[in-house]
PDB file of N, CA and C in Angstrom:
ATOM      1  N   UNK A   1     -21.243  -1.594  25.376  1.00  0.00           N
ATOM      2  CA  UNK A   1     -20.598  -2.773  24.828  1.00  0.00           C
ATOM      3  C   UNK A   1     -21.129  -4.013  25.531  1.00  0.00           C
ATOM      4  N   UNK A   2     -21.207  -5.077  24.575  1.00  0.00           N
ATOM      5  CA  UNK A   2     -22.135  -5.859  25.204  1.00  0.00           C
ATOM      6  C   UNK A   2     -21.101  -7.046  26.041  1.00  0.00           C
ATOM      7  N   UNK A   3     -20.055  -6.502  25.051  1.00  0.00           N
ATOM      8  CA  UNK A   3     -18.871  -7.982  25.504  1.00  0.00           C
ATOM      9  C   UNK A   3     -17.900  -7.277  25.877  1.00  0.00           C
ATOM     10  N   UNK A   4     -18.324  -6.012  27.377  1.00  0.00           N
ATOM     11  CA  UNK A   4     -17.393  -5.990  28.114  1.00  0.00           C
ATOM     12  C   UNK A   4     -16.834  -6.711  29.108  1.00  0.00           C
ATOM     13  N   UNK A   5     -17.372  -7.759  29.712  1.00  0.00           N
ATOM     14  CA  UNK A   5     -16.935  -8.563  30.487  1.00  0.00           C
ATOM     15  C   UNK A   5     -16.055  -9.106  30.263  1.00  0.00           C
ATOM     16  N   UNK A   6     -15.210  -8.834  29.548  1.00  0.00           N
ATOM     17  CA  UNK A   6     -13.959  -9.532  29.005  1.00  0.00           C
ATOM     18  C   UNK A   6     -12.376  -8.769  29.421  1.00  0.00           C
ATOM     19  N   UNK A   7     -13.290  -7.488  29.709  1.00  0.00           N
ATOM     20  CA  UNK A   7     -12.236  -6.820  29.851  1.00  0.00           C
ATOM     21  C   UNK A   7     -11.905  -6.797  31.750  1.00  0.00           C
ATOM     22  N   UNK A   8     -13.242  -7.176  32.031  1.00  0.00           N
ATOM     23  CA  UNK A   8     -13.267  -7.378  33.581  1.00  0.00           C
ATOM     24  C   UNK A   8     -12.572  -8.330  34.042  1.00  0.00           C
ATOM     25  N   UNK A   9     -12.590  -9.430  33.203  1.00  0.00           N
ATOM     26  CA  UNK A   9     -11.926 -10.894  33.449  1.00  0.00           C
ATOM     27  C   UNK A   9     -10.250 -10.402  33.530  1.00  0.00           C
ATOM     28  N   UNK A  10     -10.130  -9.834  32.828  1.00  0.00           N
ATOM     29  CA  UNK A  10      -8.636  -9.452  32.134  1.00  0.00           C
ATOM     30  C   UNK A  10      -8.138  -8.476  33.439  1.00  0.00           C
ATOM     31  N   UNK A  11      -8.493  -7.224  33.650  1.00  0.00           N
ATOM     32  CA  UNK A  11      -8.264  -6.593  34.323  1.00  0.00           C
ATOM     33  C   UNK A  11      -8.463  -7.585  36.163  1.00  0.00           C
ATOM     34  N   UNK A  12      -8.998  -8.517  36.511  1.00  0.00           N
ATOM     35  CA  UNK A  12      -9.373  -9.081  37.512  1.00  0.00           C
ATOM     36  C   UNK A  12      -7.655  -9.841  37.544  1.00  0.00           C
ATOM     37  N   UNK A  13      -7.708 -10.523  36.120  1.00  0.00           N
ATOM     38  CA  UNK A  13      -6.390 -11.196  36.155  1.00  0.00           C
ATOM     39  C   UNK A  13      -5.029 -10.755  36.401  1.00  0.00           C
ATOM     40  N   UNK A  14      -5.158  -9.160  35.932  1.00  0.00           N
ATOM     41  CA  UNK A  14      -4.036  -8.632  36.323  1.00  0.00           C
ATOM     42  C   UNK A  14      -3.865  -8.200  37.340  1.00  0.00           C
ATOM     43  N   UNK A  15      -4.658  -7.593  37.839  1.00  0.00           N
ATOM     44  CA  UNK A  15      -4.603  -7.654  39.456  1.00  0.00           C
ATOM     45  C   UNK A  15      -4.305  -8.651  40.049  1.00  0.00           C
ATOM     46  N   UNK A  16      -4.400  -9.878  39.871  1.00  0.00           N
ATOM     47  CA  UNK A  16      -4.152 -11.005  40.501  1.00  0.00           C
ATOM     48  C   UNK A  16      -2.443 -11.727  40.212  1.00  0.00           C
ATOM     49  N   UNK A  17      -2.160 -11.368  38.704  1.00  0.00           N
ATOM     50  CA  UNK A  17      -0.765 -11.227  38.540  1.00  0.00           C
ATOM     51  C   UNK A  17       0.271 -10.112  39.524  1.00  0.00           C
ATOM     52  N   UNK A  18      -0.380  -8.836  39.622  1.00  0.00           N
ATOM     53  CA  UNK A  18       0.537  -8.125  40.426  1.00  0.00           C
ATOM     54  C   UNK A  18       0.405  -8.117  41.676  1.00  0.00           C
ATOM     55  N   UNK A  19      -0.340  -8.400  41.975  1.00  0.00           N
ATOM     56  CA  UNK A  19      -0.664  -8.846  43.679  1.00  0.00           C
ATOM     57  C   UNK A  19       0.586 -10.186  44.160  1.00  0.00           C
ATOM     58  N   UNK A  20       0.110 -11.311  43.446  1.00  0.00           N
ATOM     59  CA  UNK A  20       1.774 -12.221  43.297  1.00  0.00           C
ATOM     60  C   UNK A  20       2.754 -11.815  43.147  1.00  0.00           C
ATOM     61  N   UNK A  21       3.234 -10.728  42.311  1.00  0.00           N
ATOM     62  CA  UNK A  21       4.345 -10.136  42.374  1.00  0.00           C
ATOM     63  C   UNK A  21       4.967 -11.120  40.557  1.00  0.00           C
ATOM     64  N   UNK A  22       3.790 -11.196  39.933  1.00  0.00           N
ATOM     65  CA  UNK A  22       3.788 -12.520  38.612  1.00  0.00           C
ATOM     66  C   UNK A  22       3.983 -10.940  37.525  1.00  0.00           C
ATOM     67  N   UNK A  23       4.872  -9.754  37.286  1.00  0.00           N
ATOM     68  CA  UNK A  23       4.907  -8.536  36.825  1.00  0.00           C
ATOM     69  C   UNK A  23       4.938  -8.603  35.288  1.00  0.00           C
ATOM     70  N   UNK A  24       5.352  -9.674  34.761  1.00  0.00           N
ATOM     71  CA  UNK A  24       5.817  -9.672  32.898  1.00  0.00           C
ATOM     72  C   UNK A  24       4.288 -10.500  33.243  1.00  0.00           C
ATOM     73  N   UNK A  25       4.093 -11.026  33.544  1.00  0.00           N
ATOM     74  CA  UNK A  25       2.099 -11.350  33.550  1.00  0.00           C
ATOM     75  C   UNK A  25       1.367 -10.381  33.898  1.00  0.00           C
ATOM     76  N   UNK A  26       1.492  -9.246  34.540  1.00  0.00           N
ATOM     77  CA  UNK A  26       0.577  -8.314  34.526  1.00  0.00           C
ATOM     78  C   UNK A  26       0.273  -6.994  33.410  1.00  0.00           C
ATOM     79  N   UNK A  27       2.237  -6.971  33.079  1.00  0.00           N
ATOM     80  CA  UNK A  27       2.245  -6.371  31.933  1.00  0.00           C
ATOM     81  C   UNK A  27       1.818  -6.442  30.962  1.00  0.00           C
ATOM     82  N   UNK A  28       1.609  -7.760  30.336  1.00  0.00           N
ATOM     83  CA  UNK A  28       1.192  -8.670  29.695  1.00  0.00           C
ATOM     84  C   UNK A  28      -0.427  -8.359  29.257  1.00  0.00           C
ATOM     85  N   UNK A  29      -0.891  -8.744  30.585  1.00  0.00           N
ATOM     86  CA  UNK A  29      -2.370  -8.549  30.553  1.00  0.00           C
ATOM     87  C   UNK A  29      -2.461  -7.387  30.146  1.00  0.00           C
ATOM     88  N   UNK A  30      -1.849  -6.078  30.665  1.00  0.00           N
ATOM     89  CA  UNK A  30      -2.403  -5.079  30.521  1.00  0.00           C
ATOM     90  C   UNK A  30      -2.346  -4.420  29.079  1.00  0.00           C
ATOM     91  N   UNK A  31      -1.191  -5.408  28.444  1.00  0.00           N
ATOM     92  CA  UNK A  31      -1.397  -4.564  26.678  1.00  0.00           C
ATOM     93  C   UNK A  31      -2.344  -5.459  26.408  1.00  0.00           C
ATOM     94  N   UNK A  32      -2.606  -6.616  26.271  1.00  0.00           N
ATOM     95  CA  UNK A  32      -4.171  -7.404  26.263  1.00  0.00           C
ATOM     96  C   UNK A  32      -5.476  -6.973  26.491  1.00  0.00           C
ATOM     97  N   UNK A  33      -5.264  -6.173  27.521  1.00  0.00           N
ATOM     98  CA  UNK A  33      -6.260  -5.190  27.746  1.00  0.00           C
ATOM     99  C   UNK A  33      -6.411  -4.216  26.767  1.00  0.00           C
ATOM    100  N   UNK A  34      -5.901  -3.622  26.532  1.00  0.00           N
ATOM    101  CA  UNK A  34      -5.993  -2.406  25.883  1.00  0.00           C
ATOM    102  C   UNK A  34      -6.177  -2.625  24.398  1.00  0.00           C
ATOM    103  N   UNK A  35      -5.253  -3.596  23.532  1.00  0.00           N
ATOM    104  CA  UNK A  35      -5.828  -4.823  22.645  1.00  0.00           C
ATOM    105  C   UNK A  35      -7.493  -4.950  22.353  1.00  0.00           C
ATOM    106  N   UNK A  36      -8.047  -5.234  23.791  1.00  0.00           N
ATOM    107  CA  UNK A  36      -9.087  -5.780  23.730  1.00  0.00           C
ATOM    108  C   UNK A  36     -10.412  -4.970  23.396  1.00  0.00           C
ATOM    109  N   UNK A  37     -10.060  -3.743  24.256  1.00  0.00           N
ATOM    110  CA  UNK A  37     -10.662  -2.512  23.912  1.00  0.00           C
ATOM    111  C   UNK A  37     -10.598  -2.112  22.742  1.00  0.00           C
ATOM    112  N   UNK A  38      -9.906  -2.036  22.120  1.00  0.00           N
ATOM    113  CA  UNK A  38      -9.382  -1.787  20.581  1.00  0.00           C
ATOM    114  C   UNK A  38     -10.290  -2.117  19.917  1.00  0.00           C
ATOM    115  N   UNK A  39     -10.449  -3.670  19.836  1.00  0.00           N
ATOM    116  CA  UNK A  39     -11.381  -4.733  19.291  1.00  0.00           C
ATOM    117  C   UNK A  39     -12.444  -4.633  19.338  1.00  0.00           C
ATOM    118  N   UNK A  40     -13.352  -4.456  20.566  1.00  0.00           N
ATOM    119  CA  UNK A  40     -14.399  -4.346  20.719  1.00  0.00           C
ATOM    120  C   UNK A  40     -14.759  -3.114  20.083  1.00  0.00           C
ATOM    121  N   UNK A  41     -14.478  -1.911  20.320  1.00  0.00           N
ATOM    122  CA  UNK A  41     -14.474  -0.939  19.679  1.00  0.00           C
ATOM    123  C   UNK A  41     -14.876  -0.984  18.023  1.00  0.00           C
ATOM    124  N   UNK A  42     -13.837  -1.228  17.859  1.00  0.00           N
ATOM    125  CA  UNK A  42     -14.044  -2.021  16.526  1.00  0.00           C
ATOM    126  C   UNK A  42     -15.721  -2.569  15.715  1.00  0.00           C
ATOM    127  N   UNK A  43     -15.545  -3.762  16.491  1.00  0.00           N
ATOM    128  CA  UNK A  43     -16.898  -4.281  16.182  1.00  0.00           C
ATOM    129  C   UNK A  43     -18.241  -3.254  16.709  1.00  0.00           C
ATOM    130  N   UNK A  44     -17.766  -2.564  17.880  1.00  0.00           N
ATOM    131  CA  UNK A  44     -19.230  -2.152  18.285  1.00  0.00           C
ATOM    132  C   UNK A  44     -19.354  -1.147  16.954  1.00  0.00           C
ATOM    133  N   UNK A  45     -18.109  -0.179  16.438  1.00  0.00           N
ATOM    134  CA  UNK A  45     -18.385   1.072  15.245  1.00  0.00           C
ATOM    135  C   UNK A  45     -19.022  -0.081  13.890  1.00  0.00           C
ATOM    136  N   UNK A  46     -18.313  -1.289  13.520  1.00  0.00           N
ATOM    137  CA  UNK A  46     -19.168  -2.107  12.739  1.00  0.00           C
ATOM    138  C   UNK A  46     -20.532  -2.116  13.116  1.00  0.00           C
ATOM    139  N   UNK A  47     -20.855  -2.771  14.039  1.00  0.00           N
ATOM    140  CA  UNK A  47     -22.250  -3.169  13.850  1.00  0.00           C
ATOM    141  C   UNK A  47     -23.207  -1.952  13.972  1.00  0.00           C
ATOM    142  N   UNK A  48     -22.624  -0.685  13.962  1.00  0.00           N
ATOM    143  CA  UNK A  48     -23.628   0.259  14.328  1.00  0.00           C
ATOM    144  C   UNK A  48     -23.547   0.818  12.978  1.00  0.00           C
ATOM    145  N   UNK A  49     -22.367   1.020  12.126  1.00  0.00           N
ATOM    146  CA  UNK A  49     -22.481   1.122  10.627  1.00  0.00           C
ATOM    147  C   UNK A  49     -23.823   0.073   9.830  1.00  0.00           C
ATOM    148  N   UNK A  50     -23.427  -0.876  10.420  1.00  0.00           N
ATOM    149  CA  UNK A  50     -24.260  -2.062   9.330  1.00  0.00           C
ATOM    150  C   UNK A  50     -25.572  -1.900   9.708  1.00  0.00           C
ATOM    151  N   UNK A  51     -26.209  -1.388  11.380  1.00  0.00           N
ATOM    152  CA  UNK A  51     -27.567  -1.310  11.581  1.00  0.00           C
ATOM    153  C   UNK A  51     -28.238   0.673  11.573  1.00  0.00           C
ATOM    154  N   UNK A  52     -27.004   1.148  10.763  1.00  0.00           N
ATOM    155  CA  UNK A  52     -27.121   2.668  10.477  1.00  0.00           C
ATOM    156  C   UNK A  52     -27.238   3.532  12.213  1.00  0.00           C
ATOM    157  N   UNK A  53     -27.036   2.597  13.386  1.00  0.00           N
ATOM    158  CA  UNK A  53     -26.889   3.622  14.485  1.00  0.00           C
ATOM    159  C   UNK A  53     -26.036   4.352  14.626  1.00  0.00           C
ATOM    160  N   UNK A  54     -26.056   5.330  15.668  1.00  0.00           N
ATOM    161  CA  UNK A  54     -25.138   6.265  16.000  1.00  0.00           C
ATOM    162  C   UNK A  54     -23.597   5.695  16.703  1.00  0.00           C
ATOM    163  N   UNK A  55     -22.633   6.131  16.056  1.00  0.00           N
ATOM    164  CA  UNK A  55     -21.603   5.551  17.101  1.00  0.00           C
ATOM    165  C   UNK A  55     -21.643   6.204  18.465  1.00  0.00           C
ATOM    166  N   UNK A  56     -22.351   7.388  18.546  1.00  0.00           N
ATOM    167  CA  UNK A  56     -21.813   8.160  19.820  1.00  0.00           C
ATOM    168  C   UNK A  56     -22.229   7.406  21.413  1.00  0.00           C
ATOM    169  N   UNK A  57     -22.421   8.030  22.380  1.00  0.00           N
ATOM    170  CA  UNK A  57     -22.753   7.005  23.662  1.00  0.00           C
ATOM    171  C   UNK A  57     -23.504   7.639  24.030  1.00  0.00           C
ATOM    172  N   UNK A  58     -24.724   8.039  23.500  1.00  0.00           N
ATOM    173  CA  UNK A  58     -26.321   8.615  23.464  1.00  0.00           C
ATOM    174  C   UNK A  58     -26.886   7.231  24.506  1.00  0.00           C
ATOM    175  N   UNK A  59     -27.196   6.892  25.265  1.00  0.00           N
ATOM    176  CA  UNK A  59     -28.316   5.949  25.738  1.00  0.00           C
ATOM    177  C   UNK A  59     -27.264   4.639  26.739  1.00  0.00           C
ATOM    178  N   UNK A  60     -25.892   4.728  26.336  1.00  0.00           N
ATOM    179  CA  UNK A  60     -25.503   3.553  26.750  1.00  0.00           C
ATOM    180  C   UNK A  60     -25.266   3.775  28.346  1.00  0.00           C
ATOM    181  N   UNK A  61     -25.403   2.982  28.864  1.00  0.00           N
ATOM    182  CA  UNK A  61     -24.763   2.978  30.484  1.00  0.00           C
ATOM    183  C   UNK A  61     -23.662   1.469  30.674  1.00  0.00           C
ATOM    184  N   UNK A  62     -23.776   1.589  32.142  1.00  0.00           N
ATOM    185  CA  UNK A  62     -22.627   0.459  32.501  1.00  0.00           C
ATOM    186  C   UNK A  62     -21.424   1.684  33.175  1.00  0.00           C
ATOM    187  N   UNK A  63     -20.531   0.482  33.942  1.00  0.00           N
ATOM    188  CA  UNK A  63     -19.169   1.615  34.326  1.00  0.00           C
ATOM    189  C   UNK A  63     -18.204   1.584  33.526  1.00  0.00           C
ATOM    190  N   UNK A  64     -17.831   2.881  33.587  1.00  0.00           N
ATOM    191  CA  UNK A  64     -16.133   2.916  32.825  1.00  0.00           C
ATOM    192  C   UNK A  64     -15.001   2.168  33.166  1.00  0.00           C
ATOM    193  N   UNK A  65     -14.296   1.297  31.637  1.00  0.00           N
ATOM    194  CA  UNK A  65     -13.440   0.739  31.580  1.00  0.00           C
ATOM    195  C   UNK A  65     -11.964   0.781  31.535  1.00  0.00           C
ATOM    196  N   UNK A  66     -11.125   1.010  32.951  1.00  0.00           N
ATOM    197  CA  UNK A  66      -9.928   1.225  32.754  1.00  0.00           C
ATOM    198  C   UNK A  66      -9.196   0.532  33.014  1.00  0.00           C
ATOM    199  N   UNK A  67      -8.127   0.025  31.897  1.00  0.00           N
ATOM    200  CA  UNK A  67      -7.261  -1.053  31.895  1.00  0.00           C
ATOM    201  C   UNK A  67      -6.202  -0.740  32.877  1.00  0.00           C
ATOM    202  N   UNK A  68      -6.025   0.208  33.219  1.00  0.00           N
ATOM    203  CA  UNK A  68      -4.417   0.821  33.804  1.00  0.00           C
ATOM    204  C   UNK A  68      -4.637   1.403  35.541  1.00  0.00           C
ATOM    205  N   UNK A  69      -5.983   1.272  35.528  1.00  0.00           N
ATOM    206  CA  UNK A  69      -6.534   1.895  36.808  1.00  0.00           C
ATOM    207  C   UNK A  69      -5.937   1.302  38.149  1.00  0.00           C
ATOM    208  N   UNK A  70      -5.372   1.722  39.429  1.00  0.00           N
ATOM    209  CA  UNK A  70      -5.093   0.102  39.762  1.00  0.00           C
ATOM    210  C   UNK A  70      -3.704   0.535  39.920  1.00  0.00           C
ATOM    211  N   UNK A  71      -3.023   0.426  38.753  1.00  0.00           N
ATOM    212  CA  UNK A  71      -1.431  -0.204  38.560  1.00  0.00           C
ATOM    213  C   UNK A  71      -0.633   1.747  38.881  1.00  0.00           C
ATOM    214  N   UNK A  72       0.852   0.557  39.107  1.00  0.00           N
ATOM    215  CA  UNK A  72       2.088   1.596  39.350  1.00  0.00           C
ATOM    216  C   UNK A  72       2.072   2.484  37.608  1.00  0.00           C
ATOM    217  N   UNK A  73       1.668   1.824  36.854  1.00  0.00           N
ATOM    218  CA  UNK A  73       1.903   2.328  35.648  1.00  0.00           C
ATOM    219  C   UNK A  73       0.950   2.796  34.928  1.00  0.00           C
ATOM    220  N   UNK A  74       0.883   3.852  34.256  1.00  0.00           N
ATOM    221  CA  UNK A  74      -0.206   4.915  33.741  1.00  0.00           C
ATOM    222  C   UNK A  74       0.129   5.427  32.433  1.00  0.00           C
TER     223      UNK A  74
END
């Protein structure tokens, strides 16, 4: 995914909400997160329909994205 950094921003933020002790803001973030993933998802199965690629994760790298990683809640 090319526009995962979004989810880094997000997940950075919530950490930074629960670290304050800022908790309906971290919660927050974290269905945002997961939202976000959704989305991207989304578009990445579009654009691989429209350029006939594979959806599968044949070739891709980068690290795995976990919104919940981290937190009291799972």
């Amino acid at each position: 995914m090319q526009n995962e950094w979004i989810i880094d921003v997000l997940t950075d933020l919530r950490h930074f909400s629960e670290k304050r002790g800022m908790h309906a803001t971290a919660s927050a973030l974290r269905d945002v997160c997961l939202v976000a993933l959704a989305e991207l998802a989304e578009l990445e199965a579009a654009g691989n329909a429209r350029t006939g690629l594979n959806a599968g994760h044949e070739g891709k790298t980068g690290k795995p994205c976990h919104p919940l990683a981290g937190s009291d809640v799972a």
